[in-house]
PDB file of N, CA and C in Angstrom:
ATOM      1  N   UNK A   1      -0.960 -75.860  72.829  1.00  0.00           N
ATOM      2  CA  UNK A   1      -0.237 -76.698  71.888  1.00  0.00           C
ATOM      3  C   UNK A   1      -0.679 -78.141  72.109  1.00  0.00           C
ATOM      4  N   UNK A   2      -0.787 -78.943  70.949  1.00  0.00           N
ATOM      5  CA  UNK A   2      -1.380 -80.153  71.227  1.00  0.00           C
ATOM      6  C   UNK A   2      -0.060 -81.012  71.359  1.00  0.00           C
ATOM      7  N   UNK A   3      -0.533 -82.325  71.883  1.00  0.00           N
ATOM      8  CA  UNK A   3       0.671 -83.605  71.628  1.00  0.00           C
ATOM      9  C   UNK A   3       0.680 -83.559  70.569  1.00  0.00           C
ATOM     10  N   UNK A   4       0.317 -83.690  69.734  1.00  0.00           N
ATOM     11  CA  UNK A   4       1.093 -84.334  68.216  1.00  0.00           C
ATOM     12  C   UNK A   4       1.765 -83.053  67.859  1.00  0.00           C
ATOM     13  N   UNK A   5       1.929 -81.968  68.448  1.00  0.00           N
ATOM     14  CA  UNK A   5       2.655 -80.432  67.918  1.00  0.00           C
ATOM     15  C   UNK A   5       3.784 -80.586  68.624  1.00  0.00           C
ATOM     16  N   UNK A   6       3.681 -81.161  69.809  1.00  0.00           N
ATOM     17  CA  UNK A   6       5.209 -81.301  70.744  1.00  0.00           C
ATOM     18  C   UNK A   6       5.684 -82.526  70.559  1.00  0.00           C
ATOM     19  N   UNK A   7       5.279 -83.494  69.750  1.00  0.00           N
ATOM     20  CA  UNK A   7       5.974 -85.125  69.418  1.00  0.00           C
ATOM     21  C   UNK A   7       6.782 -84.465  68.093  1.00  0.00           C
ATOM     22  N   UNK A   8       6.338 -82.885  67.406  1.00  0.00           N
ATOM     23  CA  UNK A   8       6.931 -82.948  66.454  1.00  0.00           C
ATOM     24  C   UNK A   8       8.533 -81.656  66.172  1.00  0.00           C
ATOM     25  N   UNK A   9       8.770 -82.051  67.224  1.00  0.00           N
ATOM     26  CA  UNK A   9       9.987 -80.881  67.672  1.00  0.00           C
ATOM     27  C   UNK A   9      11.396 -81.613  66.339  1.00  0.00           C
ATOM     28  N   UNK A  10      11.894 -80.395  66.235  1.00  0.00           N
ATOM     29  CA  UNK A  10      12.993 -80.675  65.321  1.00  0.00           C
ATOM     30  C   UNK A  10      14.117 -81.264  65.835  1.00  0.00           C
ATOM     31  N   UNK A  11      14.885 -82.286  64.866  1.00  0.00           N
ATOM     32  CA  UNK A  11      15.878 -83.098  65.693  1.00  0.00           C
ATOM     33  C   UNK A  11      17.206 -82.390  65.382  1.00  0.00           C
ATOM     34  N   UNK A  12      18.141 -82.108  66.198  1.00  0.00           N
ATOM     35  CA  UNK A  12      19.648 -81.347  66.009  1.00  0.00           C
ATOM     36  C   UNK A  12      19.871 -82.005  64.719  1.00  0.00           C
ATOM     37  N   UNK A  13      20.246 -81.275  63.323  1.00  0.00           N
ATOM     38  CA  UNK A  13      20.681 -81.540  62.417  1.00  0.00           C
ATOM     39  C   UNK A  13      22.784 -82.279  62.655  1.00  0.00           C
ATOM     40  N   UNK A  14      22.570 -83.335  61.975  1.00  0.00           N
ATOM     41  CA  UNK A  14      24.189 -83.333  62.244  1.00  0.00           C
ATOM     42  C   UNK A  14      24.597 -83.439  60.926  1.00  0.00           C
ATOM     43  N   UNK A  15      25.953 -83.042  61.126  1.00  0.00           N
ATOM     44  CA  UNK A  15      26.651 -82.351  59.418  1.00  0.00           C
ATOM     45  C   UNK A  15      27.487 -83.658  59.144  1.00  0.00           C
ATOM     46  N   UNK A  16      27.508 -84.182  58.224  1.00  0.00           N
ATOM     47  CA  UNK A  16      28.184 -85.031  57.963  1.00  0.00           C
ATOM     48  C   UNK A  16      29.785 -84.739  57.615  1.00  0.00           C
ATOM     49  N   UNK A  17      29.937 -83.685  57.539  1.00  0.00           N
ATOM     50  CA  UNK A  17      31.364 -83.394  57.368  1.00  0.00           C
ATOM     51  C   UNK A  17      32.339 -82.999  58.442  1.00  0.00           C
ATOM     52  N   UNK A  18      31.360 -83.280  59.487  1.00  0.00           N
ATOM     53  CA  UNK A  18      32.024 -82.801  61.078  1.00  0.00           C
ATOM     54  C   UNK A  18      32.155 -84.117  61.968  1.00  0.00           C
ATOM     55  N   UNK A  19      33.036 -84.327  62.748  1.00  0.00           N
ATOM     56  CA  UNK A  19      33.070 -85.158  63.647  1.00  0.00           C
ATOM     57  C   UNK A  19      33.364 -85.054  64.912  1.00  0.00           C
ATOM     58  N   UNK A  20      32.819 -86.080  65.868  1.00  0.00           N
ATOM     59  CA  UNK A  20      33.318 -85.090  67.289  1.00  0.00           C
ATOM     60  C   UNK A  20      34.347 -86.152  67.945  1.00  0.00           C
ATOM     61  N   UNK A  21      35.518 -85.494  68.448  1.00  0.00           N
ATOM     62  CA  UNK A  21      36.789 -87.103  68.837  1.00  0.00           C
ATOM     63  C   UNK A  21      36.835 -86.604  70.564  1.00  0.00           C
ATOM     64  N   UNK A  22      36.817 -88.096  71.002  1.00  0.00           N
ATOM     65  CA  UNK A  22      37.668 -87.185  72.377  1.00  0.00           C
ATOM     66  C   UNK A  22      38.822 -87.729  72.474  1.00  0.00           C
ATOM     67  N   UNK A  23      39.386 -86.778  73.355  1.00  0.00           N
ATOM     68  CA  UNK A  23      41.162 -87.048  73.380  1.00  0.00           C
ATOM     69  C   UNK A  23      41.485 -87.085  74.802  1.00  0.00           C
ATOM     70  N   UNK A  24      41.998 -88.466  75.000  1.00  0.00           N
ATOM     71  CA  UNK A  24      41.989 -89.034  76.496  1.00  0.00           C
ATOM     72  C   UNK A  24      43.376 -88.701  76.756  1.00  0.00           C
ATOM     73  N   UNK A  25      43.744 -88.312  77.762  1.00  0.00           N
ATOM     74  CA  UNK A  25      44.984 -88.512  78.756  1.00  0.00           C
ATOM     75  C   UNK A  25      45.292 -89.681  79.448  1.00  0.00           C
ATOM     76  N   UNK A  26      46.466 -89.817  79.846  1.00  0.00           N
ATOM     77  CA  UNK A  26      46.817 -91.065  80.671  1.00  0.00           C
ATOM     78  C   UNK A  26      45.663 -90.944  82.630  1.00  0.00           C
ATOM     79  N   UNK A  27      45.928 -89.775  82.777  1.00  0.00           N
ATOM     80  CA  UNK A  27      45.408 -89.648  83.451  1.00  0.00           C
ATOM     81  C   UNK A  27      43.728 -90.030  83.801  1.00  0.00           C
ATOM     82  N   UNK A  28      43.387 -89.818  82.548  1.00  0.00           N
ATOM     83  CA  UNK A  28      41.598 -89.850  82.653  1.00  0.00           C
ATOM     84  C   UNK A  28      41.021 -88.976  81.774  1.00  0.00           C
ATOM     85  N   UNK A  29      41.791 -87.816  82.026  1.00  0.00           N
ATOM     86  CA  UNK A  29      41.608 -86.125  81.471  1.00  0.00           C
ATOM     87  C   UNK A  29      41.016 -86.825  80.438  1.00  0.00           C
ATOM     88  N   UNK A  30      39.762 -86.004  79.827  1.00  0.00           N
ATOM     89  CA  UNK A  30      38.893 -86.437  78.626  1.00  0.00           C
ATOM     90  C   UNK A  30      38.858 -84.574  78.174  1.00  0.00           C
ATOM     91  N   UNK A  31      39.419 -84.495  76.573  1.00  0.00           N
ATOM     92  CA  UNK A  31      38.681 -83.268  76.266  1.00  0.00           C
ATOM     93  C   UNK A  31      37.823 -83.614  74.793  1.00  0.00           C
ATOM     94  N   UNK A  32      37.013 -83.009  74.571  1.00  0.00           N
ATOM     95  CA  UNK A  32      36.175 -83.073  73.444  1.00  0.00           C
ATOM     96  C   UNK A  32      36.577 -82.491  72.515  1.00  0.00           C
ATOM     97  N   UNK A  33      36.998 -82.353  71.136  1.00  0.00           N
ATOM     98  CA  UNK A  33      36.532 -81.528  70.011  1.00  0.00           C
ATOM     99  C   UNK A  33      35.910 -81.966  68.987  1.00  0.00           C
ATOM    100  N   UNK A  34      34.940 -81.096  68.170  1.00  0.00           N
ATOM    101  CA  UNK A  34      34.551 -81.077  66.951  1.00  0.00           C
ATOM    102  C   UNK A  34      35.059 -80.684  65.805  1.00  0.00           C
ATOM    103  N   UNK A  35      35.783 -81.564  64.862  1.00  0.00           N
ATOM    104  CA  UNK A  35      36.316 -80.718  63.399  1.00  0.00           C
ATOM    105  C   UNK A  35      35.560 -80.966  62.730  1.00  0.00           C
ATOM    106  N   UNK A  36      36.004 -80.918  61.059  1.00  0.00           N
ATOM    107  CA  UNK A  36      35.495 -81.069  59.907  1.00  0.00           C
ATOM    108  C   UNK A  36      36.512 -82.427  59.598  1.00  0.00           C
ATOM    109  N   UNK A  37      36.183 -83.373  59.325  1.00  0.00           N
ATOM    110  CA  UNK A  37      36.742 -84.462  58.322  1.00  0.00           C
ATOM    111  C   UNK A  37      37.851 -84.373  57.895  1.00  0.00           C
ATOM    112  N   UNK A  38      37.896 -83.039  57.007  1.00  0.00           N
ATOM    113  CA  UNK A  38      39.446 -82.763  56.089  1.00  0.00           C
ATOM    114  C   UNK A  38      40.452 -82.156  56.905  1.00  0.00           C
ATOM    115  N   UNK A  39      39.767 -81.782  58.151  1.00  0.00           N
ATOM    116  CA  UNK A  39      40.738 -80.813  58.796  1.00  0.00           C
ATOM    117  C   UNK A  39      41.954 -81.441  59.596  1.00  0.00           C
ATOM    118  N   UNK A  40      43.413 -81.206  59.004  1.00  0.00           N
ATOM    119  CA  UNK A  40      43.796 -81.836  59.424  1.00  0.00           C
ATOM    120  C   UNK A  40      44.461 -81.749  61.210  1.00  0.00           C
ATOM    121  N   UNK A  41      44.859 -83.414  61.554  1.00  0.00           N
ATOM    122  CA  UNK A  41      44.720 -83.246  62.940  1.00  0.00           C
ATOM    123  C   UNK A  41      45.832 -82.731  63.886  1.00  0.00           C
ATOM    124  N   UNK A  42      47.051 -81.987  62.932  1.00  0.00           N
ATOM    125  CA  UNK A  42      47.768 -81.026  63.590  1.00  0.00           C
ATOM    126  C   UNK A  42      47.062 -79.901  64.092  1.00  0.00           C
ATOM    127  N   UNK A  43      45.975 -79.769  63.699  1.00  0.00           N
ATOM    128  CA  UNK A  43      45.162 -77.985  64.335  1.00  0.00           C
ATOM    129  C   UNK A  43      44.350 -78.440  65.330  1.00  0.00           C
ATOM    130  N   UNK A  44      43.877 -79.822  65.819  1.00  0.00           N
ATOM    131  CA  UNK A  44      43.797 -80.777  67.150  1.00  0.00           C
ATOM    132  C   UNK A  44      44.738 -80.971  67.862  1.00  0.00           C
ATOM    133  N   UNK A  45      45.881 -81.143  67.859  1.00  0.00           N
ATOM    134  CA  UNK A  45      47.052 -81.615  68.711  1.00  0.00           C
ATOM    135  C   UNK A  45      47.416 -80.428  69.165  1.00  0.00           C
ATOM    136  N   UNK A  46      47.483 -79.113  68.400  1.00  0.00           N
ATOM    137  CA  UNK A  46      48.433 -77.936  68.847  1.00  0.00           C
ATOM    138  C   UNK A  46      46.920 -76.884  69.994  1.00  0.00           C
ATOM    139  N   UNK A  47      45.905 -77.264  69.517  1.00  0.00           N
ATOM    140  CA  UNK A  47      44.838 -77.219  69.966  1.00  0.00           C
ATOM    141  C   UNK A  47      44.672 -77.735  71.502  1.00  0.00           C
ATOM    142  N   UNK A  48      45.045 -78.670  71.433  1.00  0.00           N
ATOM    143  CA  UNK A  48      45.014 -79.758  72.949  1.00  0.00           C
ATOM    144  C   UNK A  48      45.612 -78.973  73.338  1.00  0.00           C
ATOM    145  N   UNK A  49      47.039 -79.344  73.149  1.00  0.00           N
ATOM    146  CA  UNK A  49      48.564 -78.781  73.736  1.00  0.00           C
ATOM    147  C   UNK A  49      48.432 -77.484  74.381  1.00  0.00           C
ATOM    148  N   UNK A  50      47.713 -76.360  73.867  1.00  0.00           N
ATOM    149  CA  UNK A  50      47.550 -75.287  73.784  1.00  0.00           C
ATOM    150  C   UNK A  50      46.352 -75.571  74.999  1.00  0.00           C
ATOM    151  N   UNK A  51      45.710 -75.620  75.174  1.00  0.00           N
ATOM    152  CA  UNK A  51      44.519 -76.024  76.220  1.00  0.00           C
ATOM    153  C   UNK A  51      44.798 -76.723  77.562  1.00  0.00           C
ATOM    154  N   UNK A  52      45.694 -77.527  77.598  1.00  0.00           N
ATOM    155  CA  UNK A  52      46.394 -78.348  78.450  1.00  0.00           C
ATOM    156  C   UNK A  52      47.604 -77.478  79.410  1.00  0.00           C
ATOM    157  N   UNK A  53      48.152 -77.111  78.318  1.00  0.00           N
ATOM    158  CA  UNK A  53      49.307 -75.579  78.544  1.00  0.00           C
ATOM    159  C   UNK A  53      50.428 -76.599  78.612  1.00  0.00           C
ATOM    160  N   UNK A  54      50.668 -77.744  77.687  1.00  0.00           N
ATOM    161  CA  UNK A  54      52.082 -77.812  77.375  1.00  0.00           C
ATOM    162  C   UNK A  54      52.517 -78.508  76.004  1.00  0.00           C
ATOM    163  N   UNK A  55      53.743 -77.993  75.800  1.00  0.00           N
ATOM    164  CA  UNK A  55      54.466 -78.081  74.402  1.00  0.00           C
ATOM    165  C   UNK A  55      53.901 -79.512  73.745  1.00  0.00           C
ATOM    166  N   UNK A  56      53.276 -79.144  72.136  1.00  0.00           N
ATOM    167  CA  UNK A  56      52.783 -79.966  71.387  1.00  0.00           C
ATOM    168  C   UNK A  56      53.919 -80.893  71.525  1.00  0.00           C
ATOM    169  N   UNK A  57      55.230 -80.477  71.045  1.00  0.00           N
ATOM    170  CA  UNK A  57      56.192 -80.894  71.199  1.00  0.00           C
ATOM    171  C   UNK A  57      56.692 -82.261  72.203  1.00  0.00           C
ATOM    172  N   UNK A  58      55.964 -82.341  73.106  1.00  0.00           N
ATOM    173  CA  UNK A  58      56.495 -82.873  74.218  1.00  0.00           C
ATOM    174  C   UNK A  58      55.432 -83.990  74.504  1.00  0.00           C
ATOM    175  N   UNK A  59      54.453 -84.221  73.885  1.00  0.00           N
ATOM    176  CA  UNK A  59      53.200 -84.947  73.715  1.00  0.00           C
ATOM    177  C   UNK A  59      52.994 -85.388  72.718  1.00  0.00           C
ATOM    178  N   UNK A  60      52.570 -86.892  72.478  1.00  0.00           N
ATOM    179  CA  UNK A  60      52.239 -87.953  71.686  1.00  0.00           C
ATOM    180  C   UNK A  60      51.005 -88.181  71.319  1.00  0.00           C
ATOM    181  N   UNK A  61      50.507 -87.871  69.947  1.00  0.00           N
ATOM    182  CA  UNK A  61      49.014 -88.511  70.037  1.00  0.00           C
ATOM    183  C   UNK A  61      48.701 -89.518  69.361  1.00  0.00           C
ATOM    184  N   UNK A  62      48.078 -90.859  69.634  1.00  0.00           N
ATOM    185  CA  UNK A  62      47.854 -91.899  69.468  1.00  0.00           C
ATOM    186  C   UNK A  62      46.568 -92.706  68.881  1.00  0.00           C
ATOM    187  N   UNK A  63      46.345 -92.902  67.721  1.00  0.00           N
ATOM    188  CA  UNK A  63      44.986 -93.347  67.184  1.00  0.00           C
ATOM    189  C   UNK A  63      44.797 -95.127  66.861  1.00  0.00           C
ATOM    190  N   UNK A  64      44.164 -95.737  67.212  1.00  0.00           N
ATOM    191  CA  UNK A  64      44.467 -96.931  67.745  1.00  0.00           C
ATOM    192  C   UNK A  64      45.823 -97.505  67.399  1.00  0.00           C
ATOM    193  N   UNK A  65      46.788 -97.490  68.114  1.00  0.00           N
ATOM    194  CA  UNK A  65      48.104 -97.683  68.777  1.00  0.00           C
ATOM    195  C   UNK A  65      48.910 -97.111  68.004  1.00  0.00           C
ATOM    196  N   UNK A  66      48.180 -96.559  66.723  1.00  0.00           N
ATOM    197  CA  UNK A  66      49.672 -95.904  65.744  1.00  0.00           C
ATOM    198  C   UNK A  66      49.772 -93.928  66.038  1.00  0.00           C
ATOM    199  N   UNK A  67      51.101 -94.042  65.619  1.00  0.00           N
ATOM    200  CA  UNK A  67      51.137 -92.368  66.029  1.00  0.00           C
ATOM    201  C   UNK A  67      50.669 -91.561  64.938  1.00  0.00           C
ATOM    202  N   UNK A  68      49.873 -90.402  65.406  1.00  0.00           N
ATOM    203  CA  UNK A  68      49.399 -89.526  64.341  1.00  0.00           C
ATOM    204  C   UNK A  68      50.198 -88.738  63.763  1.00  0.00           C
ATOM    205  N   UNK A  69      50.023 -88.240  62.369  1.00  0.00           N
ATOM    206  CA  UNK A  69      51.189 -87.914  61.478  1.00  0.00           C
ATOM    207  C   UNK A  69      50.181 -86.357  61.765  1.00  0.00           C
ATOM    208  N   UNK A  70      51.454 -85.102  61.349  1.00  0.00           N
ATOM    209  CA  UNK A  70      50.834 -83.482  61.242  1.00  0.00           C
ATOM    210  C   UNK A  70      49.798 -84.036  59.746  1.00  0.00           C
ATOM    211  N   UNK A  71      49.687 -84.941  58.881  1.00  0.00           N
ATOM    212  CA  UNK A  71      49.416 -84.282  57.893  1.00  0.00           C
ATOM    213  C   UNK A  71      48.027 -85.576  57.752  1.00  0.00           C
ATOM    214  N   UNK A  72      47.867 -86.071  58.945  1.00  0.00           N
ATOM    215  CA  UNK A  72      46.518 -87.254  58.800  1.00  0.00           C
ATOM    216  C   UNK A  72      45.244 -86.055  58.918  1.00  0.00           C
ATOM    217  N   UNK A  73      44.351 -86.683  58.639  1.00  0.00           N
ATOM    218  CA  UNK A  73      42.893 -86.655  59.032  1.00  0.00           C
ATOM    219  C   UNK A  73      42.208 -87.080  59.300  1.00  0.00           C
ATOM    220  N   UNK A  74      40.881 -87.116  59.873  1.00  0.00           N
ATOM    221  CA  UNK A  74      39.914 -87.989  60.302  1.00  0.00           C
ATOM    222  C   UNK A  74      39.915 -89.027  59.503  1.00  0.00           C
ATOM    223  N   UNK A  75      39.092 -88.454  57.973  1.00  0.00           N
ATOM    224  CA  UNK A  75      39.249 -89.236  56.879  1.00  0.00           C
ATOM    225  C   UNK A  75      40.268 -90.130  56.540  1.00  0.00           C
ATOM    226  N   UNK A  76      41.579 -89.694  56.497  1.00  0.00           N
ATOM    227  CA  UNK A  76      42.514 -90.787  56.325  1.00  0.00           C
ATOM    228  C   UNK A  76      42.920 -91.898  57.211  1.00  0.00           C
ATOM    229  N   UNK A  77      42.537 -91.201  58.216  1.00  0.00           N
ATOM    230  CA  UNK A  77      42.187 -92.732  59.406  1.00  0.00           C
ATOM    231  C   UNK A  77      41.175 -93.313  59.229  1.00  0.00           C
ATOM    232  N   UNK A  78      40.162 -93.129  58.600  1.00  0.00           N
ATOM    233  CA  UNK A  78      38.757 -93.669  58.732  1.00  0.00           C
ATOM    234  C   UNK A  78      37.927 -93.729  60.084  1.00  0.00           C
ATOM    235  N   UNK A  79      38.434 -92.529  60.483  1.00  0.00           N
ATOM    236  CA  UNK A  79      37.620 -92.028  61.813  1.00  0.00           C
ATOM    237  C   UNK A  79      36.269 -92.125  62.231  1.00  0.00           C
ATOM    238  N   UNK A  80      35.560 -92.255  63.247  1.00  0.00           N
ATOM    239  CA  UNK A  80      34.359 -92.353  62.938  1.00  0.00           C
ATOM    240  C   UNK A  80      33.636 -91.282  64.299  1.00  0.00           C
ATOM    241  N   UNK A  81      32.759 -90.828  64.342  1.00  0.00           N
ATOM    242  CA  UNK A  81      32.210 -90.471  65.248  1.00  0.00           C
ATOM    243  C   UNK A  81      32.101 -90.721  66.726  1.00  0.00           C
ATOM    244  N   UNK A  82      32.755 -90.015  67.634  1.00  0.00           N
ATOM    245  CA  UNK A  82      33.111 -90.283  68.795  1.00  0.00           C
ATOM    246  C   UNK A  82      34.108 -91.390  68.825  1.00  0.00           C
ATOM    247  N   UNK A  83      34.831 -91.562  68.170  1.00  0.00           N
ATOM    248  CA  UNK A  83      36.418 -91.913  68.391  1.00  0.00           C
ATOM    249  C   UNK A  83      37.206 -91.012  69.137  1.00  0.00           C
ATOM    250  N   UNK A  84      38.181 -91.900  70.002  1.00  0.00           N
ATOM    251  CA  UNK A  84      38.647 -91.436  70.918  1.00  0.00           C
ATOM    252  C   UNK A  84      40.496 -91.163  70.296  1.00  0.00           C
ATOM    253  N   UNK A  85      41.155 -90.497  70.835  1.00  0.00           N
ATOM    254  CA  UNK A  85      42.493 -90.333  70.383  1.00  0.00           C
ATOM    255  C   UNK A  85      43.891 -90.397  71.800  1.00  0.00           C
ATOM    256  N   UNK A  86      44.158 -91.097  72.074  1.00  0.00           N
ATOM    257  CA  UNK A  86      44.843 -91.464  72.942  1.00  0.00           C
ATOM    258  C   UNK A  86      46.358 -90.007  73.303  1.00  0.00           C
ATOM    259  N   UNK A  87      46.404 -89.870  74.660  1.00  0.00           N
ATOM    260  CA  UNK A  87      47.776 -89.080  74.678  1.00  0.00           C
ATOM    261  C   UNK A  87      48.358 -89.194  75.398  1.00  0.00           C
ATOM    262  N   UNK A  88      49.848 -89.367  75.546  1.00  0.00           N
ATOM    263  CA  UNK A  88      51.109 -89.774  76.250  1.00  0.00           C
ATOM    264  C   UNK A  88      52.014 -88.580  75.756  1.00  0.00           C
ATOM    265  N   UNK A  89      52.823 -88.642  77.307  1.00  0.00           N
ATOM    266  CA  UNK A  89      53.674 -87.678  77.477  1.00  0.00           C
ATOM    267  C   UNK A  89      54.967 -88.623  77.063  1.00  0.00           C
ATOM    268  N   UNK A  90      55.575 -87.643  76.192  1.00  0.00           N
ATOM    269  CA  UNK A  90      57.123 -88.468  75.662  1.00  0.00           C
ATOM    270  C   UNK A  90      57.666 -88.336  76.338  1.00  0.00           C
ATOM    271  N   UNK A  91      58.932 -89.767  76.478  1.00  0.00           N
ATOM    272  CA  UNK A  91      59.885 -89.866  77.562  1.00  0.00           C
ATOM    273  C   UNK A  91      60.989 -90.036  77.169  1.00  0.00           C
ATOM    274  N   UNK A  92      62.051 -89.704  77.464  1.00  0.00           N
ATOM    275  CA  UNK A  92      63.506 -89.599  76.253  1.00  0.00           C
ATOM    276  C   UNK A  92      64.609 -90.848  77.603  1.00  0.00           C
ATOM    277  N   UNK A  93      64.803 -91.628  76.967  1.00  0.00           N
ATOM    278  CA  UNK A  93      65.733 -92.299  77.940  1.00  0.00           C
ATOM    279  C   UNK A  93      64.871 -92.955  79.145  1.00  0.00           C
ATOM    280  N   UNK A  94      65.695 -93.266  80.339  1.00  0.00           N
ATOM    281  CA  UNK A  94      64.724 -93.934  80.794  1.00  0.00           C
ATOM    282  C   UNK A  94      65.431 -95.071  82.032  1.00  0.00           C
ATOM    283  N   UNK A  95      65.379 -95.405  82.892  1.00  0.00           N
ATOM    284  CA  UNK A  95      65.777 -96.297  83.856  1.00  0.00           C
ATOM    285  C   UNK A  95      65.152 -96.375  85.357  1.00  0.00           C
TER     286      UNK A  95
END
């Protein structure tokens, strides 16, 4: 095989309708996912939750400082590629 046959290797196609977010913990904890744009980001949160092993319920997710709604999307945030999504454990009361 010559150089100019191996300079010409194919580049990973990326889909424009997919994005990849990571979702940070207070801790550090970093997990990755990939959706689609439209998909909305309740099937990420229950996703985490579910991965993490505790109640969606009981966890906050955070996209620059505002809270994410069940019915946002990438798109309606204007998300962008490798955006990160912040998560805090809810605290009821307090002293």
């Amino acid at each position: 095989m010559s150089e100019q046959e191996q300079d010409q290797q194919p580049e990973p196609q990326v889909d424009p309708n997919t994005i990849n977010i990571k979702v940070m913990a207070t801790n550090g904890e970093e997990v990755f996912f990939k959706i689609k744009r439209s998909t909305k980001l309740a099937k990420l949160t229950s996703a985490y939750a579910g991965k993490v092993g505790k109640d969606v319920n009981t966890i906050r997710f955070l996209y620059e400082g505002n809270r994410i709604q069940e019915s946002d999307t990438p798109d309606s945030l204007a998300m962008e590629d490798g955006d990160s999504i912040d998560v805090m454990v809810e605290q009821v009361g307090g002293r």
